[in-house]
Protein backbone atom coordinates (compact mmCIF):
# COMPACT_ATOMS: atom_id res chain seq x y z
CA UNK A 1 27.10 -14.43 -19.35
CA UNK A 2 25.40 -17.75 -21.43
CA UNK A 3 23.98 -14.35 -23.99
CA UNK A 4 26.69 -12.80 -24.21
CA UNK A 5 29.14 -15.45 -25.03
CA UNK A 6 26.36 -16.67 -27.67
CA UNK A 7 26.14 -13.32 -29.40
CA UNK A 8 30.20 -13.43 -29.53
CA UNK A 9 29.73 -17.01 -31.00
CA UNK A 10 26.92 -15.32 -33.53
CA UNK A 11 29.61 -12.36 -34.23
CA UNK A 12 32.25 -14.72 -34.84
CA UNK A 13 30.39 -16.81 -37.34
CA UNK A 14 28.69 -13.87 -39.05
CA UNK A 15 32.18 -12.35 -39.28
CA UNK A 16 33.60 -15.67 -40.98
CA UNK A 17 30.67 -15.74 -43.73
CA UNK A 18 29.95 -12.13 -44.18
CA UNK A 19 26.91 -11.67 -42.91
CA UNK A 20 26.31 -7.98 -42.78
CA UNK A 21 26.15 -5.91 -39.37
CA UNK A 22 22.25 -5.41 -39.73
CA UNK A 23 21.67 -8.84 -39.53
CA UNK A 24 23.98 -9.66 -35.94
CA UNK A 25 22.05 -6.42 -34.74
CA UNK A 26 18.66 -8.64 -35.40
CA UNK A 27 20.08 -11.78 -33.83
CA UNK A 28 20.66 -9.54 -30.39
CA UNK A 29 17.64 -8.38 -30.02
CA UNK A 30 16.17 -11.69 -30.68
CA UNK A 31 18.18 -13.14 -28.25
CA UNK A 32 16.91 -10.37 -25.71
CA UNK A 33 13.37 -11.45 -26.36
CA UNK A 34 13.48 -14.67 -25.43
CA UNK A 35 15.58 -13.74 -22.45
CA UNK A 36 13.86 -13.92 -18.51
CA UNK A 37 11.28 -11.60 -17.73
CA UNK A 38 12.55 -8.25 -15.57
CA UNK A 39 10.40 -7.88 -12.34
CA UNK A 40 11.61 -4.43 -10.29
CA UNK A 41 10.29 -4.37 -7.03
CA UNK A 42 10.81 -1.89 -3.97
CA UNK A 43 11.65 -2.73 -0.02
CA UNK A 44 14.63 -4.89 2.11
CA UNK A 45 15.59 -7.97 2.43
CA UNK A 46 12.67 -9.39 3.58
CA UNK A 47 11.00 -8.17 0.46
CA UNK A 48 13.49 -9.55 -1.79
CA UNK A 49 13.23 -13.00 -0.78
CA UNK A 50 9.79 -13.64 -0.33
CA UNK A 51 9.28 -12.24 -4.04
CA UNK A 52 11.77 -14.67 -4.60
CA UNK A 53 10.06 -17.88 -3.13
CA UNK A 54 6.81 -16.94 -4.81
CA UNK A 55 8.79 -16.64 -8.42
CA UNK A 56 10.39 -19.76 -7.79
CA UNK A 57 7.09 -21.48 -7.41
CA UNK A 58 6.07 -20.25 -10.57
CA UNK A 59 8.90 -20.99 -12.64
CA UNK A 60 8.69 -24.68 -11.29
CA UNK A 61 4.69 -24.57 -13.08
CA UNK A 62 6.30 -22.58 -16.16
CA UNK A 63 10.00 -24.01 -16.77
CA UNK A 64 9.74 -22.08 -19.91
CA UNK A 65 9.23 -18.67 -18.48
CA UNK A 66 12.11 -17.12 -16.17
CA UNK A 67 12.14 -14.17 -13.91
CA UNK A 68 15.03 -12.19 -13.25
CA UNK A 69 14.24 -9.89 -9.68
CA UNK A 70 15.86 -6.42 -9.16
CA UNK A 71 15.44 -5.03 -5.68
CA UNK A 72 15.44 -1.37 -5.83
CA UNK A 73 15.56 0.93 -2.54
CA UNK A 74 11.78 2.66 -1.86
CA UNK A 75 13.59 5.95 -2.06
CA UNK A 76 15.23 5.44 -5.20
CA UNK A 77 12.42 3.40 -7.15
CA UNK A 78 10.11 5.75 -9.08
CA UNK A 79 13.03 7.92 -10.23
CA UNK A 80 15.20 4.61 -11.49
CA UNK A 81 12.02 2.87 -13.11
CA UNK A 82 11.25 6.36 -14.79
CA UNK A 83 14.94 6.35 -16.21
CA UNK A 84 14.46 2.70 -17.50
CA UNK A 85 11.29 3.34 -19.20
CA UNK A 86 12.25 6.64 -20.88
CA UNK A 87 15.13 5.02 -21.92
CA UNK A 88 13.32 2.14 -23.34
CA UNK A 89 14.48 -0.32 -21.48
CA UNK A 90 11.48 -0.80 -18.84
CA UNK A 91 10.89 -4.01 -16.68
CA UNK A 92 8.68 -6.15 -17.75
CA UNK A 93 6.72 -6.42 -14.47
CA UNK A 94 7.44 -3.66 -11.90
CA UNK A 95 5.75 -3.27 -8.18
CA UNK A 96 3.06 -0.10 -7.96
CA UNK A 97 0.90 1.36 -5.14
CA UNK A 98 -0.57 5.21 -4.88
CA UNK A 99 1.21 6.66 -7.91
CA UNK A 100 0.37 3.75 -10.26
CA UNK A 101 -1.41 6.64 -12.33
CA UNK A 102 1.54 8.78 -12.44
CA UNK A 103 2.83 5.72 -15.04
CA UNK A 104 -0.23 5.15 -16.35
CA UNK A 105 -1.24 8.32 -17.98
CA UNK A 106 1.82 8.86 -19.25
CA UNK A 107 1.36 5.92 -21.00
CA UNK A 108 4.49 3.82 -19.53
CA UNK A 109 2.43 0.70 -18.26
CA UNK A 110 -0.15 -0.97 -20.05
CA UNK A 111 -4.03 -1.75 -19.45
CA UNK A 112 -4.70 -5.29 -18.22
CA UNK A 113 -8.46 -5.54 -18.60
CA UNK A 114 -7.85 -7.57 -22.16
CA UNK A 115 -5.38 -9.45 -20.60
CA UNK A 116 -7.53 -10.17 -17.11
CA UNK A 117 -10.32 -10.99 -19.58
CA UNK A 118 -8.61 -13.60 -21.70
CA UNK A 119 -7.14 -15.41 -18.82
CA UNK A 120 -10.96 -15.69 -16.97
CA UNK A 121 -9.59 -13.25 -13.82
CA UNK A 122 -12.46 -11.73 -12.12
CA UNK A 123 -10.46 -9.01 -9.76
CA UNK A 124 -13.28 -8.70 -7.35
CA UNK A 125 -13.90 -12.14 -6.51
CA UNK A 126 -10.40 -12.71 -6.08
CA UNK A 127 -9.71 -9.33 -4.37
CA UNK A 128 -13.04 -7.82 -3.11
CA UNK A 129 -13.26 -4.00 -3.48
CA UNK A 130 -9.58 -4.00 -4.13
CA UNK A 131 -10.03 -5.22 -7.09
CA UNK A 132 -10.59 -1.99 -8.76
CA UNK A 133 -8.06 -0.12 -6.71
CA UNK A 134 -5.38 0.21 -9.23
CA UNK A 135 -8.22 1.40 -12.12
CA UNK A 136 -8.15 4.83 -13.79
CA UNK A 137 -10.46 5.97 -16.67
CA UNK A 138 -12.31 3.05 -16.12
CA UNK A 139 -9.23 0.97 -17.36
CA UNK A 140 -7.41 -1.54 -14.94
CA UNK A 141 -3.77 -0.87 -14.56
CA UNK A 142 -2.40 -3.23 -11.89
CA UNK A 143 -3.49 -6.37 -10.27
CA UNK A 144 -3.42 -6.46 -6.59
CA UNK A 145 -0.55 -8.18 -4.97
CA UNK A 146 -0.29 -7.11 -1.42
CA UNK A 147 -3.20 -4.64 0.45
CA UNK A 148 -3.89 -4.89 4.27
CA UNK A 149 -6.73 -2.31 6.03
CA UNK A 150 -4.99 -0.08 8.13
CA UNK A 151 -6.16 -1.97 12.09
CA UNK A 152 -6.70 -0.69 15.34
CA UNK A 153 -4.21 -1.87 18.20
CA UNK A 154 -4.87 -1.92 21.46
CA UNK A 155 -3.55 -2.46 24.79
CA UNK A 156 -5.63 -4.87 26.21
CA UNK A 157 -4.57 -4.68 29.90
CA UNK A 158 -5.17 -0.89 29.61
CA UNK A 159 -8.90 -1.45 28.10
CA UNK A 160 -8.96 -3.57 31.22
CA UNK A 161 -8.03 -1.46 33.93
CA UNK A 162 -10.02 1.15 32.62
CA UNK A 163 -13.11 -0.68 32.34
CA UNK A 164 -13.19 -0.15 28.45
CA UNK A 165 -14.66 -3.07 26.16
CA UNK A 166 -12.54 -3.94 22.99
CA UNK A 167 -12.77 -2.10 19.96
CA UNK A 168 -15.34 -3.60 17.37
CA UNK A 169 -16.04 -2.78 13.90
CA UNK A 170 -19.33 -1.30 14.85
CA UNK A 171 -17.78 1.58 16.98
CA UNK A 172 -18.86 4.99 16.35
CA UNK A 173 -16.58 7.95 15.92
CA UNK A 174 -18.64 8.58 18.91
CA UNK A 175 -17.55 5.77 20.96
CA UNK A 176 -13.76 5.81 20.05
CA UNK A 177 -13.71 8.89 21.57
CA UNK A 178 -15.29 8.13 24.80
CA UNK A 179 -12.96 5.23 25.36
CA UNK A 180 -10.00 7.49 24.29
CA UNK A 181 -10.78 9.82 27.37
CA UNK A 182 -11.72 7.04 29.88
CA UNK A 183 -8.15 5.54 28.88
CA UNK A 184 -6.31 9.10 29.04
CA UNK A 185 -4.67 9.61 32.22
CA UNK A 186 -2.96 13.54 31.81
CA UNK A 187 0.54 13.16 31.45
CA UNK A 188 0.97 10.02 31.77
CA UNK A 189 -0.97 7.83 29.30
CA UNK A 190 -2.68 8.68 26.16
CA UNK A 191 -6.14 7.07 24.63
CA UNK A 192 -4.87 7.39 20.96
CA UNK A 193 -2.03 7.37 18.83
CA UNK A 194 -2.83 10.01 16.36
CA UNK A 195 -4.37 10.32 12.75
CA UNK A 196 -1.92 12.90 11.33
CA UNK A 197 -1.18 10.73 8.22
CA UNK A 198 -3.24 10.92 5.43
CA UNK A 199 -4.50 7.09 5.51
CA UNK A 200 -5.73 7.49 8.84
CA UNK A 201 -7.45 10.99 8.65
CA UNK A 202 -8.62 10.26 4.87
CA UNK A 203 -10.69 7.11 6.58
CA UNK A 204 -12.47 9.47 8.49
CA UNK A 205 -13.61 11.85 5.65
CA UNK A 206 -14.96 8.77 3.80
CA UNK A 207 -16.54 8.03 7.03
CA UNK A 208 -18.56 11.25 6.87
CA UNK A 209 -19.08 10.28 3.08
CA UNK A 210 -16.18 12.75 1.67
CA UNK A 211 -13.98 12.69 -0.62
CA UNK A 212 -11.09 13.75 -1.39
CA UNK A 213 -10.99 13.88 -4.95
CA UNK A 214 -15.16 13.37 -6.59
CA UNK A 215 -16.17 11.02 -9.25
CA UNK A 216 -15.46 13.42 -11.70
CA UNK A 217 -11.97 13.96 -11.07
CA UNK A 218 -12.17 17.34 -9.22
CA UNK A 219 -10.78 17.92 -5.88
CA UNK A 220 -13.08 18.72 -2.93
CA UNK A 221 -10.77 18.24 -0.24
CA UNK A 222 -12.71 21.56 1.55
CA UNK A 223 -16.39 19.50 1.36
CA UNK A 224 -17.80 19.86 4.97
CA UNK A 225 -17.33 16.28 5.46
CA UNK A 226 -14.13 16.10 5.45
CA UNK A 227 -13.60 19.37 7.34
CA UNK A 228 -15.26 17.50 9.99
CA UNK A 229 -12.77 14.87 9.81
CA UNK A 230 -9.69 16.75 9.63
CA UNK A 231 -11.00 19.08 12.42
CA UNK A 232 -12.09 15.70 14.78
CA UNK A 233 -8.49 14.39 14.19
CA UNK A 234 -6.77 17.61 15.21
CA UNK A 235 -8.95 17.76 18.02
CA UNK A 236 -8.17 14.61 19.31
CA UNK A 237 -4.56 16.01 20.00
CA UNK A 238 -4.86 20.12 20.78
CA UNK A 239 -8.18 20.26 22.53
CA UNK A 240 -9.19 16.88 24.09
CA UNK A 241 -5.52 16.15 24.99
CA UNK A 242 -6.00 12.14 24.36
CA UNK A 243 -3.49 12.32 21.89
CA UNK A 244 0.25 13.30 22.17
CA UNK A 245 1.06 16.34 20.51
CA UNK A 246 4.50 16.58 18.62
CA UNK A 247 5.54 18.23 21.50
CA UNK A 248 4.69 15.87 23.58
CA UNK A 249 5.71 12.19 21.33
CA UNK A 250 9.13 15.01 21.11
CA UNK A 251 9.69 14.94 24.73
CA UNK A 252 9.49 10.69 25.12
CA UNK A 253 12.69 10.47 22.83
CA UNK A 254 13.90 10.51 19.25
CA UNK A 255 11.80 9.30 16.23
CA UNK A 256 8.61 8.84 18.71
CA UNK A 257 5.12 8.57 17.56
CA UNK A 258 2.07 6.16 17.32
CA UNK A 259 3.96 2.85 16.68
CA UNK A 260 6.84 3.05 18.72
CA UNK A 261 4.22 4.72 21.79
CA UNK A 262 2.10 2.02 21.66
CA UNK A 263 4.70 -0.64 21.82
CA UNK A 264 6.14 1.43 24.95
CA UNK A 265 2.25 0.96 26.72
CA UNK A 266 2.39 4.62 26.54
CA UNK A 267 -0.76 5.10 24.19
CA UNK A 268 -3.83 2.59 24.54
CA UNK A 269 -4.93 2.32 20.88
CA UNK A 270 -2.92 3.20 17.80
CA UNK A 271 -4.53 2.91 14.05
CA UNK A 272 -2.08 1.42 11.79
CA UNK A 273 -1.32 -1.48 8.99
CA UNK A 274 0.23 -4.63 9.33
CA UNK A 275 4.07 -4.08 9.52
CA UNK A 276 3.75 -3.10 13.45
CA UNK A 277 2.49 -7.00 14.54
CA UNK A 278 6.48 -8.09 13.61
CA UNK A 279 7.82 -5.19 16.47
CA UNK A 280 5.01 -6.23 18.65
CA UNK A 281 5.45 -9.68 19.08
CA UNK A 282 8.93 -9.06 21.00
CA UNK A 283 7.06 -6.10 22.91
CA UNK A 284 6.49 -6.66 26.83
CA UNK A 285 2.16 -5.44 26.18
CA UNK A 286 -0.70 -7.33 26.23
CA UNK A 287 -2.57 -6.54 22.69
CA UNK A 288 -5.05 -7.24 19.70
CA UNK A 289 -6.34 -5.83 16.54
CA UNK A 290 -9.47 -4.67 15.60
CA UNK A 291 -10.98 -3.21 12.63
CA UNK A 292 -11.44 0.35 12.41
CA UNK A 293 -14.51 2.06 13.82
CA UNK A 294 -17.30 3.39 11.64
CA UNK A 295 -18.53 7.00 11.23
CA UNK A 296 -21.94 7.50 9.07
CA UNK A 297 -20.97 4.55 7.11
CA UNK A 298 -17.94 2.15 7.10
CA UNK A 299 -14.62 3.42 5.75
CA UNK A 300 -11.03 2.47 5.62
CA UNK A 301 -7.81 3.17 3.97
CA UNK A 302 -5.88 -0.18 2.85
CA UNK A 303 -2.16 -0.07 2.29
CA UNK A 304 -0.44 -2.45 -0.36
CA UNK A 305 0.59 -2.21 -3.99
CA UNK A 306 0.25 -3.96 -7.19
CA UNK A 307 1.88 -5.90 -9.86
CA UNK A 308 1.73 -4.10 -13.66
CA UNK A 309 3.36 -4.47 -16.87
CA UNK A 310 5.57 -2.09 -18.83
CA UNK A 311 5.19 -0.85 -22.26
CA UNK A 312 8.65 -2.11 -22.81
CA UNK A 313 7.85 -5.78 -22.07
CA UNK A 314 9.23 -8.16 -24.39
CA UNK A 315 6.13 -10.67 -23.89
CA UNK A 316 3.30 -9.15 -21.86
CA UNK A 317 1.36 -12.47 -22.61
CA UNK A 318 3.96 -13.99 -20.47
CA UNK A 319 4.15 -11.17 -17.81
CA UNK A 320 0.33 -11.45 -17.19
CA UNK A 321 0.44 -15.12 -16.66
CA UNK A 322 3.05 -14.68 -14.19
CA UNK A 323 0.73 -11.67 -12.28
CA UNK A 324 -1.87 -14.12 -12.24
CA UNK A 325 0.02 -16.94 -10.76
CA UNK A 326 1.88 -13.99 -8.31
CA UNK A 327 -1.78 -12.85 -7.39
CA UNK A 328 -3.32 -16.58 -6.88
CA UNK A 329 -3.45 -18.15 -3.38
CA UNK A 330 -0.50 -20.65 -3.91
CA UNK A 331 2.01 -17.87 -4.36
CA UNK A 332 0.16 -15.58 -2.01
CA UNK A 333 0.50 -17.90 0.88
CA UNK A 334 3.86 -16.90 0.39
CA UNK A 335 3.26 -13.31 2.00
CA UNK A 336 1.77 -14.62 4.75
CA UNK A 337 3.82 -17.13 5.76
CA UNK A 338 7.32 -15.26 5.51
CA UNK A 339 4.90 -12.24 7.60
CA UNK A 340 5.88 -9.77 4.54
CA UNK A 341 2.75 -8.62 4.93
CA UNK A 342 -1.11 -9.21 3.79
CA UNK A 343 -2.11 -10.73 0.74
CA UNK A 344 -4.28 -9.15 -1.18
CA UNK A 345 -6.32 -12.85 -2.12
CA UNK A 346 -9.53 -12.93 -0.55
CA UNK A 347 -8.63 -16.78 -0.36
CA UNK A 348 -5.32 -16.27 1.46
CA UNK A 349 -6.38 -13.63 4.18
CA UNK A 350 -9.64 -16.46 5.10
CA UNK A 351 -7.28 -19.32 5.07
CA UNK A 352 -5.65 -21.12 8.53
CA UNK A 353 -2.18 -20.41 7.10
CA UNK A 354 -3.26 -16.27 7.19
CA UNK A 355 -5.58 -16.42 10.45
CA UNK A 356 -3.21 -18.60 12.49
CA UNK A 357 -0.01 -17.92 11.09
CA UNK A 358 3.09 -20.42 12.35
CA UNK A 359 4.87 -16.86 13.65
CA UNK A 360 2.72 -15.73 15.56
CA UNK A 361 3.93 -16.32 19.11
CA UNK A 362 0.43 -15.03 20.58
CA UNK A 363 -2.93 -15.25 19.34
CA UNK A 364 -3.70 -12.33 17.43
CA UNK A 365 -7.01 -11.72 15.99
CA UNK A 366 -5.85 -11.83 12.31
CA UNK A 367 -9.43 -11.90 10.95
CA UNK A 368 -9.40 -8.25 11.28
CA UNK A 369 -7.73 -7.67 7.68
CA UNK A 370 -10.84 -9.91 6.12
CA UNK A 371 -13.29 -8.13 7.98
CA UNK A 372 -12.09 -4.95 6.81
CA UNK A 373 -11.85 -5.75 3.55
CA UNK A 374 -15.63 -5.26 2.88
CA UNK A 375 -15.28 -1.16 3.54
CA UNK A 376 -12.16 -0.29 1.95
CA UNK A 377 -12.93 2.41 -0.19
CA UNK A 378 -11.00 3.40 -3.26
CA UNK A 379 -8.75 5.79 -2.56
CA UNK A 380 -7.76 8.42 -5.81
CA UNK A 381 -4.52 7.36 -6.99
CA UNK A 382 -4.63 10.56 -9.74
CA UNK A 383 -1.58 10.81 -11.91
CA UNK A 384 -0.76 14.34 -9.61
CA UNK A 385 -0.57 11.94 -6.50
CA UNK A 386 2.78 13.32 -5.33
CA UNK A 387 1.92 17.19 -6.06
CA UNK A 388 -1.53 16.17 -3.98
CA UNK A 389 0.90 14.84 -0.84
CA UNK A 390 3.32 17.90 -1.58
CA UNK A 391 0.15 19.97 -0.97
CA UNK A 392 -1.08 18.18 2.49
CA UNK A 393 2.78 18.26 3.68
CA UNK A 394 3.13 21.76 2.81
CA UNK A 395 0.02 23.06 4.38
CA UNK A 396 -1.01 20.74 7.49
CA UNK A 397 2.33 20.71 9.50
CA UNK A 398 1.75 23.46 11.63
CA UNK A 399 -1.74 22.27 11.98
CA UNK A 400 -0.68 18.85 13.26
CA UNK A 401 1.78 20.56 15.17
CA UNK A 402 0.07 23.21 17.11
CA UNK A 403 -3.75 23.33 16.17
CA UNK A 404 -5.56 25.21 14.01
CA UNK A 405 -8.75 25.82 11.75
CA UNK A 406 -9.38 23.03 9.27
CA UNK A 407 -11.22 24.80 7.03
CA UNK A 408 -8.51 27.61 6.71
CA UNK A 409 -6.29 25.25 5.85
CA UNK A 410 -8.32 22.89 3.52
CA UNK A 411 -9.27 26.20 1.39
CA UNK A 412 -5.54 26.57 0.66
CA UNK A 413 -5.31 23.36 -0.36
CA UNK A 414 -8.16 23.36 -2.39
CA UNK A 415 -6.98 26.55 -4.29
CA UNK A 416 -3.79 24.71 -4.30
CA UNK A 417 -5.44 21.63 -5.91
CA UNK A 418 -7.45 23.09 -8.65
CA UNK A 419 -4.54 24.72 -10.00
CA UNK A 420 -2.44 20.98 -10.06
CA UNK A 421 -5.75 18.91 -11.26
CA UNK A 422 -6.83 20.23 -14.79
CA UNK A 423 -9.21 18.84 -17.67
């Protein structure tokens, strides 16, 4: 309203001494310069006002920089920040996570390494191997904001009864599954959860020392280590039977699966990222985290997203310093405290605020995210990341659903994949 009554006031006096039309035109868009910044982020409620809190903290540091929010719904978000950056009118900051790239090679967001540089950032000693997460042509696109390893739960009383120690970080493949079928009672009560998402079966091909998509950019999705991994997960389910199968999570009630099962005391372990402690805490089980187990080395997916800046930003001088202050442990806390979710800071997650949070209403063994934040491994965000899901979802739900040959199916994707991912 204050802009717009000022550029009437402009009009007005322009009008009275003839200033030409050219000229008000100017005085608008330097108006919109120095206006707030525009941060678009994704999620609820919750989301919107811990992003809030941590942008009021900074603009109490920087009264001279403001930041307007805009809370956009997750399933609306890519297709609305698209519109505003073809239309030339892109955010200045704006949340990212897997398909940073898709923005990035198309030119919409700019590189930070210049900006990182000039401000003395070093991304892995604030963030670990995260750090580079958000990189692409060996050019950083987005600084880490929020990025938690996906955890094992389990249900200590059932570890108990069975006579099963707790899951450590030094588990085997090996030894998951033997405490999966000494926790498996047929019928009744399941060892696992299930690893039909891509984070959870994709840490198990980097276990074997796969990968999905190789250092020069091709897909290898049918490598034998990851056909390993796939086939281990489905296995789990169709021929071990210490997994639920759809059919089975179908026939406990509506939306049922790993989270919900768990909470229930229906499945011992379940392998999944921080959101689930929040439902848990008012659930009637007995439980910890854990990190995830190991195969021939050390793997694990991490879920989260980033903070990057818009080609369209009126002052990305301005936009950086308020990702850096966003990123750094004051503003980070944040997160934490208001249980969004983890904070990517390496200071944050080994801090009493993060390890003994005031929520909690149990202890919880919270140094789980730190631990795990040593074998992380970069996932490939490529700028086809949504044809690359279209691809898994397209080919793997029968597979999940009733069984099958891995490497049947990871040939068709493979074919599928060489024809999406070209020089």
């Amino acid at each position: 309203m204050e802009n717009t009554i000022r550029r009437r006031t402009l009009v007005q006096a322009a009008a009275t001494a003839g200033v030409a039309a050219p000229l008000l035109a100017a005085c608008g868009s330097g108006d919109d310069a120095n206006g707030p910044l525009k941060m678009v982020v994704w999620g609820g409620d919750l989301d919107k006002e811990t992003y809030q809190a941590r942008i009021d903290l900074f603009e109490a540091e920087n009264p001279d920089i403001k930041i307007e929010l805009q809370l956009i719904p997750s399933d609306q978000y890519e297709q609305k920040v698209q519109t505003m950056i073809a239309g030339g009118d892109g955010p200045d900051i704006m949340q990212v996570a897997e398909g940073v790239n898709t923005y990035s090679s198309k030119s919409q967001i700019l590189p930070l390494d210049d900006y990182a540089k000039d401000a003395g950032l070093d991304l892995e000693q604030r963030f670990g191997p995260v750090g580079s997460l958000y990189t692409f042509e060996e050019k950083v696109y987005a600084i880490p904001d929020r990025s938690g390893a996906m955890i094992v739960y389990y249900n200590k009383d059932l570890f108990d009864a069975a006579g099963v120690a707790y899951p450590t970080a030094e588990w085997t493949q090996e030894d998951a599954q033997a405490a999966m079928e000494k926790l498996t009672v047929p019928g009744t009560q399941w060892g696992y959860g299930g690893a039909g998402w891509w984070p959870q079966w994709w840490s198990f091909a980097y276990q074997n020392g796969g990968q999905i998509i190789d250092d020069g950019g091709q897909p290898t999705i049918n490598s034998p280590e990851i056909v390993t991994a796939l086939q281990w997960a489905n296995d789990l389910a169709h021929e071990y039977h210490y997994v639920p199968t759809a059919a089975e999570y179908a026939d406990m009630g509506p939306d049922m699966g790993g989270d919900p099962a768990f909470a229930a005391g229906t499945v011992a372990m379940n392998t999944t990222g921080f959101w689930a402690i929040g439902g848990l805490l008012e659930a009637g089980i007995n439980w910890d985290i854990a990190p995830l187990w190991r195969g021939a080395q050390q793997a694990v997916s991490a879920f989260g997203s980033g903070l990057a800046i818009s080609r369209d930003a009126k002052d990305p001088k301005k936009a950086f310093k308020a990702i850096e202050f966003l990123t750094g442990a004051d503003a980070q806390e944040v997160i934490i405290d208001k249980a969004q979710d983890v904070p990517a800071n390496l200071e944050v997650q080994q801090s009493d605020a993060f390890l003994a949070p005031s929520w909690a209403t149990k202890p919880i063994n919270m140094a789980a995210f730190g631990e795990s934040a040593d074998f992380i491994f970069r996932a490939p965000f490529i700028p086809q990341w949504n044809e690359l899901q279209a691809a898994l979802n397209d080919n793997l739900g029968t597979f999940w659903n009733e069984g099958g040959d891995a490497q049947t199916e990871l040939d068709k994707i493979q074919t599928q994949l060489e024809s999406i991912i070209t020089d």
